[in-house]
Protein backbone atom coordinates (compact mmCIF):
# COMPACT_ATOMS: atom_id res chain seq x y z
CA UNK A 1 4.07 10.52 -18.08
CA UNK A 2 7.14 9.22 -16.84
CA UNK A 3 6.90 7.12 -13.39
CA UNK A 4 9.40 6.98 -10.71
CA UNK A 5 10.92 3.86 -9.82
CA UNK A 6 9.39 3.05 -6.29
CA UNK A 7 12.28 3.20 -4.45
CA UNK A 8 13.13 6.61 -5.02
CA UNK A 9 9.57 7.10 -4.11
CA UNK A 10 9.48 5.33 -1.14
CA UNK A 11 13.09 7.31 -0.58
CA UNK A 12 11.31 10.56 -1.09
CA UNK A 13 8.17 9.71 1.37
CA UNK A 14 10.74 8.92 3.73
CA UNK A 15 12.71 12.04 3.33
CA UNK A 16 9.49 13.93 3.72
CA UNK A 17 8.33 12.32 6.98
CA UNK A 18 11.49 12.91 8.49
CA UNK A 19 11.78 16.47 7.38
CA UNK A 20 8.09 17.07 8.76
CA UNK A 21 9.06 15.59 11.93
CA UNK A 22 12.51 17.98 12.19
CA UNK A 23 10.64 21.01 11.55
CA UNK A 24 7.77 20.23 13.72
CA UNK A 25 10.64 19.85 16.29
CA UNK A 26 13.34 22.85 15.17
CA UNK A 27 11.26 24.79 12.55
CA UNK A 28 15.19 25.65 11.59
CA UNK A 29 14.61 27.62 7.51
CA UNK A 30 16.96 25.24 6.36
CA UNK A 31 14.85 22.25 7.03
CA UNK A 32 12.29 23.70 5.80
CA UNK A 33 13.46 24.62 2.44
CA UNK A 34 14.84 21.07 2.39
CA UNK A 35 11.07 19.72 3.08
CA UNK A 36 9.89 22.22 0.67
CA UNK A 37 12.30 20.78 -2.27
CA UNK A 38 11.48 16.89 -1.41
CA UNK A 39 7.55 18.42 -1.70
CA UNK A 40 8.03 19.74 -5.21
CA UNK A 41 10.07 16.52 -6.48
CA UNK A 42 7.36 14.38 -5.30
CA UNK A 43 4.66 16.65 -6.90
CA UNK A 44 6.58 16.37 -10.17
CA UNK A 45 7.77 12.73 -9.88
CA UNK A 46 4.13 11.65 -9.35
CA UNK A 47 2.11 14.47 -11.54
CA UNK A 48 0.35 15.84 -8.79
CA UNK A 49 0.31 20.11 -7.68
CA UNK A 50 0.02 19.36 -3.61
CA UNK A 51 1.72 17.24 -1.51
CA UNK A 52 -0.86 15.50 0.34
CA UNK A 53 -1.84 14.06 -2.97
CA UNK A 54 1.86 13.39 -3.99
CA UNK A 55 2.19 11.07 -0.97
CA UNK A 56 -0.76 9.77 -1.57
CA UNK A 57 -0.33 8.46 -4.80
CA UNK A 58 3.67 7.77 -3.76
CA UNK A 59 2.09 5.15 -1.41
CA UNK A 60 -0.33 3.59 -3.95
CA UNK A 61 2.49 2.94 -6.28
CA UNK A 62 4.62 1.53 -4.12
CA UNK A 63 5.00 -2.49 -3.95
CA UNK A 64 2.16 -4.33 -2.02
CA UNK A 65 -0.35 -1.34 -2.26
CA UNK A 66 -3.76 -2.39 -3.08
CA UNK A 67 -5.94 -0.30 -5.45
CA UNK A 68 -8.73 -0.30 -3.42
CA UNK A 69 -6.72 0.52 0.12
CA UNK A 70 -7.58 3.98 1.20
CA UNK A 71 -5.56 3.61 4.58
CA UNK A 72 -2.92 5.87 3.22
CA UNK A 73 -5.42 8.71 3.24
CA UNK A 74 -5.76 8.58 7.23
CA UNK A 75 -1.61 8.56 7.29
């Protein structure tokens, strides 16, 4: 499987977060489809089929993480 270089993962978990955050706030369809299409290229960038997994393992391969840190689970 092909890996993505950790800055456009770390890119993508931002995107995400701040997506989340605007359609918590607006709920606007066109946020929402934006969140939706960062979703699926994190699924597919790090082989997983849900996001909560994708940013999961997004934040384990990004620099510093520690195998055995679980703290991104909580996030």
């Amino acid at each position: 499987m092909l890996m993505a270089h950790p800055t456009v993962l770390r890119n993508l978990i931002e995107q995400y977060e701040a997506l989340r955050l605007l359609h918590a706030g607006n709920g606007g369809q066109e946020a929402r489809q934006r969140m939706d299409d960062v979703a699926y290229t994190l699924c597919v960038s790090t082989g997983t089929r849900d996001v909560a997994s994708a940013l999961v393992a997004a934040r384990h391969r990004l620099p510093g993480a520690r195998p055995e840190d679980d703290s991104v689970l909580s996030a």
